[in-house]
N, C-alpha and C. Protein backbone atom coordinates (compact mmCIF):
# COMPACT_ATOMS: atom_id res chain seq x y z
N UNK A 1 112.17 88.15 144.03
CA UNK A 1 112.87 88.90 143.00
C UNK A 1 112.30 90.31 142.90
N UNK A 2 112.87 91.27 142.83
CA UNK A 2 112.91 92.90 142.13
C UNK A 2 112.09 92.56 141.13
N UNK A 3 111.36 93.50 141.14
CA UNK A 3 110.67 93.68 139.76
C UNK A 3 110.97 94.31 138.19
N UNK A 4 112.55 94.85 138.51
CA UNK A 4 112.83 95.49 137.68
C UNK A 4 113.55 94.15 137.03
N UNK A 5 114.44 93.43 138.12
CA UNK A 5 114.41 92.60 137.13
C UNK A 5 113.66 91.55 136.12
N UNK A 6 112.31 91.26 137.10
CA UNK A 6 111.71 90.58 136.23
C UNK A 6 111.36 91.65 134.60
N UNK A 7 111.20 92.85 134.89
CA UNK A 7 110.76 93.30 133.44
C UNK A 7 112.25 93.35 132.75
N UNK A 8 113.12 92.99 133.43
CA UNK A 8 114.40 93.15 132.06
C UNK A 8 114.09 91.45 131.49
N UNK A 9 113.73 90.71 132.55
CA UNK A 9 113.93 89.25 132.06
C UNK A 9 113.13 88.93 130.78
N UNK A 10 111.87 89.81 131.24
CA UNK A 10 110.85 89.53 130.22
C UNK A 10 111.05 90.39 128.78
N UNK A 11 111.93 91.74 128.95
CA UNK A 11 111.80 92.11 127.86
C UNK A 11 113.29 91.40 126.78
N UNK A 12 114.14 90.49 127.81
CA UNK A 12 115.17 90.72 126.83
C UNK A 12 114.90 89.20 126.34
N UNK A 13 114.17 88.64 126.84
CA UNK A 13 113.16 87.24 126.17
C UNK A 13 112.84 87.99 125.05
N UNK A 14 111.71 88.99 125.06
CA UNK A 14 110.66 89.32 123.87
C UNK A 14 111.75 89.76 123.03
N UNK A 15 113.18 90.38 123.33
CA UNK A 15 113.63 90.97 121.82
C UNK A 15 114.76 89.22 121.49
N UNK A 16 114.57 88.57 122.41
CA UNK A 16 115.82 87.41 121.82
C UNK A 16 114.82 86.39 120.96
N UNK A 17 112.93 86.85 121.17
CA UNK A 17 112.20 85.42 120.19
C UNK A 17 112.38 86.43 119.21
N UNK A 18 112.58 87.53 118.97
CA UNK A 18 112.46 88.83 117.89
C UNK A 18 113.23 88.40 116.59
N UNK A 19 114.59 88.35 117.49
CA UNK A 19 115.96 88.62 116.53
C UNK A 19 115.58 86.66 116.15
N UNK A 20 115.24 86.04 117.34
CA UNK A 20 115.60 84.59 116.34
C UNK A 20 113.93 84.48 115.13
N UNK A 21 113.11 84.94 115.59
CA UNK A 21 112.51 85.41 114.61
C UNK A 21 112.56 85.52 112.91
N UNK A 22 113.36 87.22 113.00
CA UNK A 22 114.22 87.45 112.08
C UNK A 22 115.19 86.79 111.50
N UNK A 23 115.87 85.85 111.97
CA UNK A 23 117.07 84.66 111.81
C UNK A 23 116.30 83.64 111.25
N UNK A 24 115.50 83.20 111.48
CA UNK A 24 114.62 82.16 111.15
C UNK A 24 113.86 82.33 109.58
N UNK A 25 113.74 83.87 109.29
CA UNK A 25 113.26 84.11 108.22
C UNK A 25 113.85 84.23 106.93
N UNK A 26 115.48 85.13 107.71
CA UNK A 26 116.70 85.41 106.88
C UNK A 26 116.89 83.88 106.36
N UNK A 27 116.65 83.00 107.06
CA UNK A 27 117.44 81.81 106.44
C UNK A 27 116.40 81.14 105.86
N UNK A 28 114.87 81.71 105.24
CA UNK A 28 113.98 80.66 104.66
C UNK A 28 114.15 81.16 103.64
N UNK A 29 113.79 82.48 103.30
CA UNK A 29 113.89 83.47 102.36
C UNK A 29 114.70 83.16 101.43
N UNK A 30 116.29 82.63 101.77
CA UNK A 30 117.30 82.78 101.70
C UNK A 30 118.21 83.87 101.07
N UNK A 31 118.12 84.85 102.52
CA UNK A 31 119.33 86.04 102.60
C UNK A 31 120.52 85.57 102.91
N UNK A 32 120.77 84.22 103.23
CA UNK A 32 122.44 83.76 103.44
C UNK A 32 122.81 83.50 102.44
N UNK A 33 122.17 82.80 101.42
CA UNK A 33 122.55 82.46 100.06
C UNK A 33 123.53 83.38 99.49
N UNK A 34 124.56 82.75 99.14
CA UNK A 34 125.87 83.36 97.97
C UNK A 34 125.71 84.30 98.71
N UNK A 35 126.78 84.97 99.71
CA UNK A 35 127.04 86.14 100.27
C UNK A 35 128.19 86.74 99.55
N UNK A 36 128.82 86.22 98.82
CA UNK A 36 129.72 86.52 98.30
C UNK A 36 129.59 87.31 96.71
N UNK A 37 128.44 87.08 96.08
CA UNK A 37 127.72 87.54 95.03
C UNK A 37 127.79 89.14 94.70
N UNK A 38 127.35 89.61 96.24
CA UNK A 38 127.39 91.51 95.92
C UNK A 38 128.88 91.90 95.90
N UNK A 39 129.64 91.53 96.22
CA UNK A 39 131.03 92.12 95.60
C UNK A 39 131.40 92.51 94.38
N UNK A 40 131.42 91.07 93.73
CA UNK A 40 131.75 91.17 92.55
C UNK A 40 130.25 91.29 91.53
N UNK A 41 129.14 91.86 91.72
CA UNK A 41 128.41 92.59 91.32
C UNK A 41 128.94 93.53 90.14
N UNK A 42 129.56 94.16 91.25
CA UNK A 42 130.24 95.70 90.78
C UNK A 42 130.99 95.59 89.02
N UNK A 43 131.55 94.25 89.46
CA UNK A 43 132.55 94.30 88.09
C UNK A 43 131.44 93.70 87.03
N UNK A 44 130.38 93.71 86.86
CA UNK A 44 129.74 93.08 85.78
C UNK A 44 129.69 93.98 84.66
N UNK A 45 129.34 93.40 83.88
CA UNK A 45 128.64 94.84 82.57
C UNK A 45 127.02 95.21 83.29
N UNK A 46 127.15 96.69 83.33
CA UNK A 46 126.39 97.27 83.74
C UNK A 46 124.86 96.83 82.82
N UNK A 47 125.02 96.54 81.57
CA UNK A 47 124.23 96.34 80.24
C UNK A 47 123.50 95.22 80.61
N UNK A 48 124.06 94.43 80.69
CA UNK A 48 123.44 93.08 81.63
C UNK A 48 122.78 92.73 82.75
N UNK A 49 122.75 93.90 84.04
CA UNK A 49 122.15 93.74 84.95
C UNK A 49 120.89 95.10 84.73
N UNK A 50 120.50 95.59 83.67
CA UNK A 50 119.14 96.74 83.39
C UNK A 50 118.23 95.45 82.95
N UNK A 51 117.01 95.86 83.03
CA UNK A 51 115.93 95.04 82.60
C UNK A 51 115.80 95.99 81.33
N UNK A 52 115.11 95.08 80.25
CA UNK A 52 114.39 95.64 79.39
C UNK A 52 113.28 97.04 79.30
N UNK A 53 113.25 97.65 79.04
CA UNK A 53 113.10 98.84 78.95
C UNK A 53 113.36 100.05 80.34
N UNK A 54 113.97 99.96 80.34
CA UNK A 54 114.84 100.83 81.97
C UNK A 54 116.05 101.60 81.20
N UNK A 55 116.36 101.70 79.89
CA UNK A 55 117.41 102.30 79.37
C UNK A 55 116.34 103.34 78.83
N UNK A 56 116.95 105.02 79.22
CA UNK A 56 115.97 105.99 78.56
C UNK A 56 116.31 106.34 77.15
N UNK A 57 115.11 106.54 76.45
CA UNK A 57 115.60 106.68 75.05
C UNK A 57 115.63 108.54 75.25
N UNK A 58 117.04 108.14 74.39
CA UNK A 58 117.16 110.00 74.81
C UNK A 58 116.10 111.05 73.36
N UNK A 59 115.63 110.21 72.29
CA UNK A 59 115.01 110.63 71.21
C UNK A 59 113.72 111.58 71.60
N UNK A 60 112.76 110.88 72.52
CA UNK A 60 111.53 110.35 73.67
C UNK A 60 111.83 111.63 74.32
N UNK A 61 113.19 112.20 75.15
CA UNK A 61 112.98 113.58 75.83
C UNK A 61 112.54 114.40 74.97
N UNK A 62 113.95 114.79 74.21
CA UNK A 62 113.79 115.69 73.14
C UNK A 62 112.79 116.13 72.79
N UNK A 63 112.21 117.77 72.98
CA UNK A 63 110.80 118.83 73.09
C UNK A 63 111.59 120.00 72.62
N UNK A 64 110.41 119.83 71.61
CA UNK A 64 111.22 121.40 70.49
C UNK A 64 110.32 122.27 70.60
């Protein structure tokens, strides 16, 4: 065998344990979970998805 091909063989091994890697993680983590969720995100009340104190008090700017 060419040697060039052996280095394609070997590198497209190292990026295919890569990506299943990454696949393997996506799915422990769980990034597949409810894919359908960020869509309708959008339509929520905005009021509901801020955490507790993340709303600026506009009093607090105010410098006289």
């Amino acid at each position: 065998m060419d040697e060039a091909t052996i280095a394609q063989t070997i590198l497209t091994g190292l990026i295919f344990i890569t990506f299943l890697g990454f696949f393997i993680w996506g799915i422990k983590t769980g990034q597949f979970r409810n894919v359908e969720e960020a869509k309708y995100r959008m339509l929520d009340d905005k009021d509901k998805l801020k955490t507790p104190g993340t709303i600026p008090n506009p009093d607090k700017e105010k410098k006289i």
